[in-house]
PDB file of N, CA and C in Angstrom:
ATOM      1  N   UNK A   1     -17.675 -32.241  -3.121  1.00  0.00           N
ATOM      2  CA  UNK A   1     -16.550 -31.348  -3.330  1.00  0.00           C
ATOM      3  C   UNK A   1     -15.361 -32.130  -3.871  1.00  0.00           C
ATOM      4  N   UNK A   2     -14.791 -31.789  -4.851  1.00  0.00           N
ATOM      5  CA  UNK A   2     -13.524 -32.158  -5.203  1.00  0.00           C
ATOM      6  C   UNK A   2     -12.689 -32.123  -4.163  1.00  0.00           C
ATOM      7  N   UNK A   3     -11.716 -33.212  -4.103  1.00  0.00           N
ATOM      8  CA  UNK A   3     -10.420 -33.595  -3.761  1.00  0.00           C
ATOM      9  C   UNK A   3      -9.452 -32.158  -3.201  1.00  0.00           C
ATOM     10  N   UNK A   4      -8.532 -31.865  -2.486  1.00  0.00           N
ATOM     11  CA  UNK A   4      -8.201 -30.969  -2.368  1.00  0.00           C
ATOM     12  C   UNK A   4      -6.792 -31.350  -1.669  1.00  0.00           C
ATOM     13  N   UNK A   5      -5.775 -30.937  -2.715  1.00  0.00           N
ATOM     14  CA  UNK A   5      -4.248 -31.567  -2.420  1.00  0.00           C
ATOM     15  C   UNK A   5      -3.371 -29.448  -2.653  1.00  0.00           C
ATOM     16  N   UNK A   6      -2.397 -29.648  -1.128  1.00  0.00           N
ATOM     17  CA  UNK A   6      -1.494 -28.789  -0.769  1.00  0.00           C
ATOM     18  C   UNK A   6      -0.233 -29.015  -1.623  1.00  0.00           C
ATOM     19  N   UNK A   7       0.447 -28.411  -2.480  1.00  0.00           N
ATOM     20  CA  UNK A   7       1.668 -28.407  -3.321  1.00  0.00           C
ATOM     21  C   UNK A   7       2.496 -28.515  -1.998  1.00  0.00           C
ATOM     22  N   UNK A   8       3.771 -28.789  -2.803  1.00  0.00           N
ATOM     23  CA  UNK A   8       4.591 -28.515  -1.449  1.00  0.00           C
ATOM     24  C   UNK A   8       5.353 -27.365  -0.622  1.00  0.00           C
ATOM     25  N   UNK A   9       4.880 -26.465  -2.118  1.00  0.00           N
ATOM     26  CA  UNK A   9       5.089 -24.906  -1.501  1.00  0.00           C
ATOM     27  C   UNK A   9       4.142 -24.706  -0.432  1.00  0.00           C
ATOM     28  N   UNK A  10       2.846 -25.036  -0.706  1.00  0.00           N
ATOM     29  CA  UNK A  10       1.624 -24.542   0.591  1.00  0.00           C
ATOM     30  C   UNK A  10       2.228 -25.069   1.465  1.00  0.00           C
ATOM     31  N   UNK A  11       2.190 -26.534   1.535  1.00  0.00           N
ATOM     32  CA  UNK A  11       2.940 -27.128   2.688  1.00  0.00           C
ATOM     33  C   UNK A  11       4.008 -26.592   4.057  1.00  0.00           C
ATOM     34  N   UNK A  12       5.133 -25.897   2.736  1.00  0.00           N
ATOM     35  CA  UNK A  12       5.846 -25.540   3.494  1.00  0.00           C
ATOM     36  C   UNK A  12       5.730 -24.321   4.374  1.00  0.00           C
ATOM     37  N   UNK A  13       4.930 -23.445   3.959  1.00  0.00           N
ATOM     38  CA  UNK A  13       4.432 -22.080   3.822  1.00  0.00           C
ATOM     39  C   UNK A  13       3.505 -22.524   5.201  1.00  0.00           C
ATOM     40  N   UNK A  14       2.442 -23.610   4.957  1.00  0.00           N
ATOM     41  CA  UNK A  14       2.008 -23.602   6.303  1.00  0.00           C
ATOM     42  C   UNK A  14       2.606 -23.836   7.976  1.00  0.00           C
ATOM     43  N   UNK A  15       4.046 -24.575   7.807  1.00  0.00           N
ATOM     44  CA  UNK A  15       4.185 -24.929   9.047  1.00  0.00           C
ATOM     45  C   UNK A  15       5.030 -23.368   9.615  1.00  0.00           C
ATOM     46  N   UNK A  16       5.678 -22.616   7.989  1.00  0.00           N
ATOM     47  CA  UNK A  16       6.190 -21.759   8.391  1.00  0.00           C
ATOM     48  C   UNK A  16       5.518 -20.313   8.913  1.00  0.00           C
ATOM     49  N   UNK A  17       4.261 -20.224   8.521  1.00  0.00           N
ATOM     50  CA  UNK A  17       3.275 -19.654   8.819  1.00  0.00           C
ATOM     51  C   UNK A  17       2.197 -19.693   9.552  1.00  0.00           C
ATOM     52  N   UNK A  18       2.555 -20.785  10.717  1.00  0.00           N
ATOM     53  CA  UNK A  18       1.576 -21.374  11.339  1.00  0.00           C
ATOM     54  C   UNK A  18      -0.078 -21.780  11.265  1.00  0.00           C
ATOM     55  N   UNK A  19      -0.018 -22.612   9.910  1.00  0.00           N
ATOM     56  CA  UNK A  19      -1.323 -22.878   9.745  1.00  0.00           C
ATOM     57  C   UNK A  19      -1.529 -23.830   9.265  1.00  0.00           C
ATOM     58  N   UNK A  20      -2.618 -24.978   9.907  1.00  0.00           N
ATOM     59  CA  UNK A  20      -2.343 -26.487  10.089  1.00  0.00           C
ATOM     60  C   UNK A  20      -3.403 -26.644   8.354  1.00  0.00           C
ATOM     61  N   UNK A  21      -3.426 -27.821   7.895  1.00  0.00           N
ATOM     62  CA  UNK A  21      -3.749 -28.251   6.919  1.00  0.00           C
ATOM     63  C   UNK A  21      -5.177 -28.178   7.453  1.00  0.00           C
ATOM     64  N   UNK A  22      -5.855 -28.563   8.541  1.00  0.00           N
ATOM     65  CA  UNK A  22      -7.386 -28.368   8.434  1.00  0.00           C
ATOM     66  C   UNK A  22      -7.905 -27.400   8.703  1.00  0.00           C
ATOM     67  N   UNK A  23      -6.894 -26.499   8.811  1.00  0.00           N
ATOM     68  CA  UNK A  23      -7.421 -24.967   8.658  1.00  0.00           C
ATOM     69  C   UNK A  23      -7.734 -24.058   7.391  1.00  0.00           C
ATOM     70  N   UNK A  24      -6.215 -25.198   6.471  1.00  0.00           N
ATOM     71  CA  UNK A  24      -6.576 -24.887   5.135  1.00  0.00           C
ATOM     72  C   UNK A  24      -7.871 -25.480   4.704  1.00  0.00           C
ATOM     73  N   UNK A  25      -8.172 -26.305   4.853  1.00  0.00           N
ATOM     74  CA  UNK A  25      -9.293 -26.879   3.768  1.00  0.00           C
ATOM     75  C   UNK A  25     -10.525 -26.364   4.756  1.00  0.00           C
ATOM     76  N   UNK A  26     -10.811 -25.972   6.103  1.00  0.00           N
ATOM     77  CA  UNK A  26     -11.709 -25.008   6.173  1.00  0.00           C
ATOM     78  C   UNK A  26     -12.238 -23.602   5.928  1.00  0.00           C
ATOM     79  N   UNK A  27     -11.004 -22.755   5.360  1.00  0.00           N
ATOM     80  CA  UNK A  27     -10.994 -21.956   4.814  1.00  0.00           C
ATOM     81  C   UNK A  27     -11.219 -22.006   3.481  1.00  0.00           C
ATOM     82  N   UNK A  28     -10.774 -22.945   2.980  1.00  0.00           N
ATOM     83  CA  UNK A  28     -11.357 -22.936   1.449  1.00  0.00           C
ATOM     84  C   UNK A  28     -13.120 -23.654   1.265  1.00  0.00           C
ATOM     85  N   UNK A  29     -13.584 -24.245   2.158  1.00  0.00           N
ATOM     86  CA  UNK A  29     -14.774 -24.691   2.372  1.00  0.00           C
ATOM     87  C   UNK A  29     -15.600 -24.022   2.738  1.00  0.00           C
ATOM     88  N   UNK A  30     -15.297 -22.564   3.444  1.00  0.00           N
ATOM     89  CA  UNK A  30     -15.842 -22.158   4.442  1.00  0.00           C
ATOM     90  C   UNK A  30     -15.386 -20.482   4.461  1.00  0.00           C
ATOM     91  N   UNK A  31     -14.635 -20.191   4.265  1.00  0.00           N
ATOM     92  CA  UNK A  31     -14.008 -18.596   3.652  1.00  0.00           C
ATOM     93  C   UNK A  31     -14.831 -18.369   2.747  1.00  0.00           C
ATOM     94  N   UNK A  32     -14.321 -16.911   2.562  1.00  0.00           N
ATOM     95  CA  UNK A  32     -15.184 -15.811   1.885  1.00  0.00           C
ATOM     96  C   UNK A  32     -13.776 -15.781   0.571  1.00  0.00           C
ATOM     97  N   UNK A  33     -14.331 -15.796  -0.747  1.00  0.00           N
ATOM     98  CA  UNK A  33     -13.145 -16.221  -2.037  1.00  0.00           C
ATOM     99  C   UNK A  33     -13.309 -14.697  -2.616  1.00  0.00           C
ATOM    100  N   UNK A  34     -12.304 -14.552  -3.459  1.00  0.00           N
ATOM    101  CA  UNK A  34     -11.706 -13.210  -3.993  1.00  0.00           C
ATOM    102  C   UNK A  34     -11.417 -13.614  -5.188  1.00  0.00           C
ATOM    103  N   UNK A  35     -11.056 -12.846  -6.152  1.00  0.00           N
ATOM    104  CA  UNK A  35     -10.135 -12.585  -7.531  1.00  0.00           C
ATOM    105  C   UNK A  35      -8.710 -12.876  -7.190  1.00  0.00           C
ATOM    106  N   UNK A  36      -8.095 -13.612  -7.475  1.00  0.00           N
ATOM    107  CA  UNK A  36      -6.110 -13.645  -7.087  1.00  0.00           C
ATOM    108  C   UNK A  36      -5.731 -13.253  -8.415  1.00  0.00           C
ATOM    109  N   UNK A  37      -4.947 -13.375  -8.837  1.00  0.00           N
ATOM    110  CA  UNK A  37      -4.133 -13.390 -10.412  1.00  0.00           C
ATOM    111  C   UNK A  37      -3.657 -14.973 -10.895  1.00  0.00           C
ATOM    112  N   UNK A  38      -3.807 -14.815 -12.260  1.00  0.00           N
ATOM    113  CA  UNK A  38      -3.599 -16.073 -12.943  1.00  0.00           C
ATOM    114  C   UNK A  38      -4.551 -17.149 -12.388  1.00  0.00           C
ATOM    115  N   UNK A  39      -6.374 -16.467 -12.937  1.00  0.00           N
ATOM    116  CA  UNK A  39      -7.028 -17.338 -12.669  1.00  0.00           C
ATOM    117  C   UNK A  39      -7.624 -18.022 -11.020  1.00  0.00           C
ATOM    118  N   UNK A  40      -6.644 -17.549 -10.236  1.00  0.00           N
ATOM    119  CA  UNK A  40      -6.538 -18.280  -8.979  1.00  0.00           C
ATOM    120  C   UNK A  40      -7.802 -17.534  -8.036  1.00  0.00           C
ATOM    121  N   UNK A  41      -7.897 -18.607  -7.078  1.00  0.00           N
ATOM    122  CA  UNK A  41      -8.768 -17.640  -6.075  1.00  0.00           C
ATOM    123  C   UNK A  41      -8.319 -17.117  -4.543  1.00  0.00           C
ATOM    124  N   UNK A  42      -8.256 -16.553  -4.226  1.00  0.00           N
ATOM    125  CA  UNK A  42      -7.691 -16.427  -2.306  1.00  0.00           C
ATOM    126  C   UNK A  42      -8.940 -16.718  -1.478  1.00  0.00           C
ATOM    127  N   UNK A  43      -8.258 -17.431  -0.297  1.00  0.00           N
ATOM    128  CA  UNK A  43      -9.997 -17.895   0.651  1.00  0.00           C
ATOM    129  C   UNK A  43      -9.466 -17.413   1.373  1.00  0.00           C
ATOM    130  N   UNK A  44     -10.224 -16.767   2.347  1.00  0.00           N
ATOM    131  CA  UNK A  44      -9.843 -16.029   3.728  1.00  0.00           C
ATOM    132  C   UNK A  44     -11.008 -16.775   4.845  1.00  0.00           C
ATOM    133  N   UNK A  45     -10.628 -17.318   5.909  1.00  0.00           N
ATOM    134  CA  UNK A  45     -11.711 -17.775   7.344  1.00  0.00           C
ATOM    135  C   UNK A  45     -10.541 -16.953   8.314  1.00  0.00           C
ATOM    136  N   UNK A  46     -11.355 -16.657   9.110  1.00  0.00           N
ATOM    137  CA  UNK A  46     -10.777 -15.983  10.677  1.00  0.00           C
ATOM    138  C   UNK A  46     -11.233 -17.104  11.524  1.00  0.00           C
ATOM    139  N   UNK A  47     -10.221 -17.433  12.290  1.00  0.00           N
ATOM    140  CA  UNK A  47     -10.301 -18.563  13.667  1.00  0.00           C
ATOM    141  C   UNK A  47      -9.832 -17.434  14.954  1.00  0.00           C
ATOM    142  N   UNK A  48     -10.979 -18.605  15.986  1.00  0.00           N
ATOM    143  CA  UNK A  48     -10.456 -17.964  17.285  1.00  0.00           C
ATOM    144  C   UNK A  48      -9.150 -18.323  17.681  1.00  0.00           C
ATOM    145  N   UNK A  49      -8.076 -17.269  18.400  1.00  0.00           N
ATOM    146  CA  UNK A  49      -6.923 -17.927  18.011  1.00  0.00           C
ATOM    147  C   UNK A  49      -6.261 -17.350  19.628  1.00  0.00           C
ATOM    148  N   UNK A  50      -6.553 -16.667  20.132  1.00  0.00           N
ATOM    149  CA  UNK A  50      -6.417 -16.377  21.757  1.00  0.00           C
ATOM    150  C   UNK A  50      -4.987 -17.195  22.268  1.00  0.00           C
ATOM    151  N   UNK A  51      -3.939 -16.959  21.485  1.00  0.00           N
ATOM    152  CA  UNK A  51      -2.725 -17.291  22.139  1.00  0.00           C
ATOM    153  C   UNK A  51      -1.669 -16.542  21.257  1.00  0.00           C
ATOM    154  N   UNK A  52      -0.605 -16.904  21.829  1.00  0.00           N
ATOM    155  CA  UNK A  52       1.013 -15.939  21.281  1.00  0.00           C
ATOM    156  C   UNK A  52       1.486 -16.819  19.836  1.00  0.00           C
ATOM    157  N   UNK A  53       1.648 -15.524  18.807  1.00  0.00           N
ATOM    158  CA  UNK A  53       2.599 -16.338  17.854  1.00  0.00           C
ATOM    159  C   UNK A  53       4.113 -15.398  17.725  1.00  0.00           C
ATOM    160  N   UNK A  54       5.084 -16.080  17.708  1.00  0.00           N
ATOM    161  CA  UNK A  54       6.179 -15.170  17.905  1.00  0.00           C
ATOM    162  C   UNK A  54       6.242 -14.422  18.808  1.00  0.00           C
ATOM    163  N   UNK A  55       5.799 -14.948  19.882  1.00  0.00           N
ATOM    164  CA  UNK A  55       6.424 -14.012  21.097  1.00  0.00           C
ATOM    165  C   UNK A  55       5.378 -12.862  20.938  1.00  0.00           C
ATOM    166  N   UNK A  56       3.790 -12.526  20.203  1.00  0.00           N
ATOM    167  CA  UNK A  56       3.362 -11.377  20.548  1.00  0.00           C
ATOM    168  C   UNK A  56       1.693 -12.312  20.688  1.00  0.00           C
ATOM    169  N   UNK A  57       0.888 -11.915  21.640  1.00  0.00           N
ATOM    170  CA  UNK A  57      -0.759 -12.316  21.880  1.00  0.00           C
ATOM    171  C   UNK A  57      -1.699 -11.928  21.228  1.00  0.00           C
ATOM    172  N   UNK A  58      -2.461 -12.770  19.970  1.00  0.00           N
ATOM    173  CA  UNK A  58      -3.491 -12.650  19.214  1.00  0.00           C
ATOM    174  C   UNK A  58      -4.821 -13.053  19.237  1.00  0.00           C
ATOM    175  N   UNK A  59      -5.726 -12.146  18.988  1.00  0.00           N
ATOM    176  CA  UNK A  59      -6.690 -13.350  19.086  1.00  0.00           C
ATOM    177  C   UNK A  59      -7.531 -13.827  18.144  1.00  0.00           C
ATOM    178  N   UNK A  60      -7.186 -13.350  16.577  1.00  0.00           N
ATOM    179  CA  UNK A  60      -7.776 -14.151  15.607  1.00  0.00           C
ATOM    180  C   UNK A  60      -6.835 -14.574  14.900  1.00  0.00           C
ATOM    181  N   UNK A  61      -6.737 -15.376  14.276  1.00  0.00           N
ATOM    182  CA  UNK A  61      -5.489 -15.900  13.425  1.00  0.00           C
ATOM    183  C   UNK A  61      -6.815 -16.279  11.662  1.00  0.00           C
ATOM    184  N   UNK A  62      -6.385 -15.544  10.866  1.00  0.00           N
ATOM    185  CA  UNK A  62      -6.711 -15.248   9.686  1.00  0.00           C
ATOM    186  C   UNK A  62      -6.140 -16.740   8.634  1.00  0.00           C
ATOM    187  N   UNK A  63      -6.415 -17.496   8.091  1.00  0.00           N
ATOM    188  CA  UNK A  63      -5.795 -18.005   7.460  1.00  0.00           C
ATOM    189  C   UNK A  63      -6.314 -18.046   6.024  1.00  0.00           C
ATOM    190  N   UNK A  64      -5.400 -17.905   4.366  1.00  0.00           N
ATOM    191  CA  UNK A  64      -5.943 -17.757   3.459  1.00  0.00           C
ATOM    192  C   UNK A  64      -5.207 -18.283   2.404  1.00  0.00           C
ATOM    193  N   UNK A  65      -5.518 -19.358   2.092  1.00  0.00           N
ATOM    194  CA  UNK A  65      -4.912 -20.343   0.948  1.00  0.00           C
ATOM    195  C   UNK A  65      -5.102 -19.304  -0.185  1.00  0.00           C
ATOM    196  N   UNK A  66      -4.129 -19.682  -1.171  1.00  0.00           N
ATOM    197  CA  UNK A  66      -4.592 -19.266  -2.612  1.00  0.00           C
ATOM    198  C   UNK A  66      -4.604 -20.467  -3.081  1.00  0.00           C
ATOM    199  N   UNK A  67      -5.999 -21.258  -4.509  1.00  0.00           N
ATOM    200  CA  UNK A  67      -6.120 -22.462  -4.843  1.00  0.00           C
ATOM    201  C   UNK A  67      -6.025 -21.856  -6.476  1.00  0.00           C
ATOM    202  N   UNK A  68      -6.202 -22.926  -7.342  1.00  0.00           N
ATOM    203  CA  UNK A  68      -6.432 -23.093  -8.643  1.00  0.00           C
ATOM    204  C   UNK A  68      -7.579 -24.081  -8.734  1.00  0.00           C
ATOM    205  N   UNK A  69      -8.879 -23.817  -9.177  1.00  0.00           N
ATOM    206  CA  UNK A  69      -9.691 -25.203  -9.366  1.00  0.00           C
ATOM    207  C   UNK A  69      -9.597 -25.944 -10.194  1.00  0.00           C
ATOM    208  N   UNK A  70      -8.705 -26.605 -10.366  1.00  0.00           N
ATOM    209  CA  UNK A  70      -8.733 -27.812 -11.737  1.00  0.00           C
ATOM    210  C   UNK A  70      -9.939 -28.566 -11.829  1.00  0.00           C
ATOM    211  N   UNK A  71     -10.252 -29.141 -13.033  1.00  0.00           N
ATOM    212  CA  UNK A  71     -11.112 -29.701 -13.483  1.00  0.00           C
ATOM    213  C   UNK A  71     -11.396 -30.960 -12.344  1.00  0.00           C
ATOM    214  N   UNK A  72     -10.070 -31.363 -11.885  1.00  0.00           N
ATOM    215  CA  UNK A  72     -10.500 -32.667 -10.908  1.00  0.00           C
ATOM    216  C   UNK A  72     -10.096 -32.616  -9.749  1.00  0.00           C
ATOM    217  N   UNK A  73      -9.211 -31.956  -9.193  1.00  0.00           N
ATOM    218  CA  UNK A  73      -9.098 -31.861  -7.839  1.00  0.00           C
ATOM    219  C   UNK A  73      -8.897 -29.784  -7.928  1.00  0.00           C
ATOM    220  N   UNK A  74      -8.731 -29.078  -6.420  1.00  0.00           N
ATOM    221  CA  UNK A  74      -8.239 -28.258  -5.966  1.00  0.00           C
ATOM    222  C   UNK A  74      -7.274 -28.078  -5.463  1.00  0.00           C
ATOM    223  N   UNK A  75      -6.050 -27.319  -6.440  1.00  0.00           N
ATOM    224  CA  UNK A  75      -4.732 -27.365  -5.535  1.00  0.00           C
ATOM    225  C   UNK A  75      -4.670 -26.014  -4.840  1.00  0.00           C
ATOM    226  N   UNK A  76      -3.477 -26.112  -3.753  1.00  0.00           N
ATOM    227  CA  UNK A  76      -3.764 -24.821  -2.809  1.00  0.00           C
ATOM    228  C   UNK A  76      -1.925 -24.958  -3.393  1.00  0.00           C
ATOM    229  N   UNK A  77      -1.999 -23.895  -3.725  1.00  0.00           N
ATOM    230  CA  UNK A  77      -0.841 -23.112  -4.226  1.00  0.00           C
ATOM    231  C   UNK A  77       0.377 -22.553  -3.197  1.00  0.00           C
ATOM    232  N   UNK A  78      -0.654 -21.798  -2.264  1.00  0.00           N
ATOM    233  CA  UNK A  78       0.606 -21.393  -0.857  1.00  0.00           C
ATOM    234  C   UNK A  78      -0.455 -21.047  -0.196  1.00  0.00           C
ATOM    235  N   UNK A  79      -0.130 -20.670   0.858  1.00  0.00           N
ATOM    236  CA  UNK A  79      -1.368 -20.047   2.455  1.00  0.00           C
ATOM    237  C   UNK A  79      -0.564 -19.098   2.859  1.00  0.00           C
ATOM    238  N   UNK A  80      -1.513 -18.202   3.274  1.00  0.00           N
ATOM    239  CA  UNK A  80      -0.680 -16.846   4.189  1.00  0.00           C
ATOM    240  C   UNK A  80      -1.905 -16.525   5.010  1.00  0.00           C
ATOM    241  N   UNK A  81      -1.193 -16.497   6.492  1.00  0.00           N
ATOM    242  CA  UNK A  81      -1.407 -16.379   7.912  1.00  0.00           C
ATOM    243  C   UNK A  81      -1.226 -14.772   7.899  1.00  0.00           C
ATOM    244  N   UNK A  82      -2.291 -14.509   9.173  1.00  0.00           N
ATOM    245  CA  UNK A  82      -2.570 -12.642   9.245  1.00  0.00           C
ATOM    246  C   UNK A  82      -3.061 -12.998  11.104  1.00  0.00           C
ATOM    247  N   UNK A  83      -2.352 -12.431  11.599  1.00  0.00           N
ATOM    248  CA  UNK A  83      -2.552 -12.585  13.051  1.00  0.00           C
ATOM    249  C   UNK A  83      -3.272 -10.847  13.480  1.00  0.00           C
ATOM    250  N   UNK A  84      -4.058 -11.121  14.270  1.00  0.00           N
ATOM    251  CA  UNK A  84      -4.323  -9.903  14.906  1.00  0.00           C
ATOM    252  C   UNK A  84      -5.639  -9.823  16.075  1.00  0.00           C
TER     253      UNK A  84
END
């Protein structure tokens, strides 16, 4: 598998969205991929997640990078978190 580097938008997007970097790259390893726009793909994995985010109790926490596959590595563009 190619290399797989977080911009610093994903980055930021993850701590603000609660979702750790090896969640990203298991979701993109390991998620189910979609059509995004401009080429891109969205990965979606569901984790067991059986605790509070913001003050409300979940128990899967969804996490879903959007990447671009470049020819030599995979960049992850941003991540968005889905609690429920």
């Amino acid at each position: 598998m190619k290399p797989i580097r977080l911009s610093r938008h994903a980055q930021t997007q993850c701590l603000e969205r609660g979702a750790t970097h090896d969640e990203v790259i298991r979701a993109i390893c390991e998620g189910e991929r979609e059509a995004a726009k401009h080429e891109r793909l969205l990965c979606r994995f569901n984790f067991a997640f059986e605790s509070h985010w913001q003050g409300k109790y979940y128990a899967i926490k969804q996490v879903a990078p959007v990447i671009k596959d470049e020819p030599d590595e995979i960049v992850v563009i941003t991540v968005y978190t889905f609690f429920f």
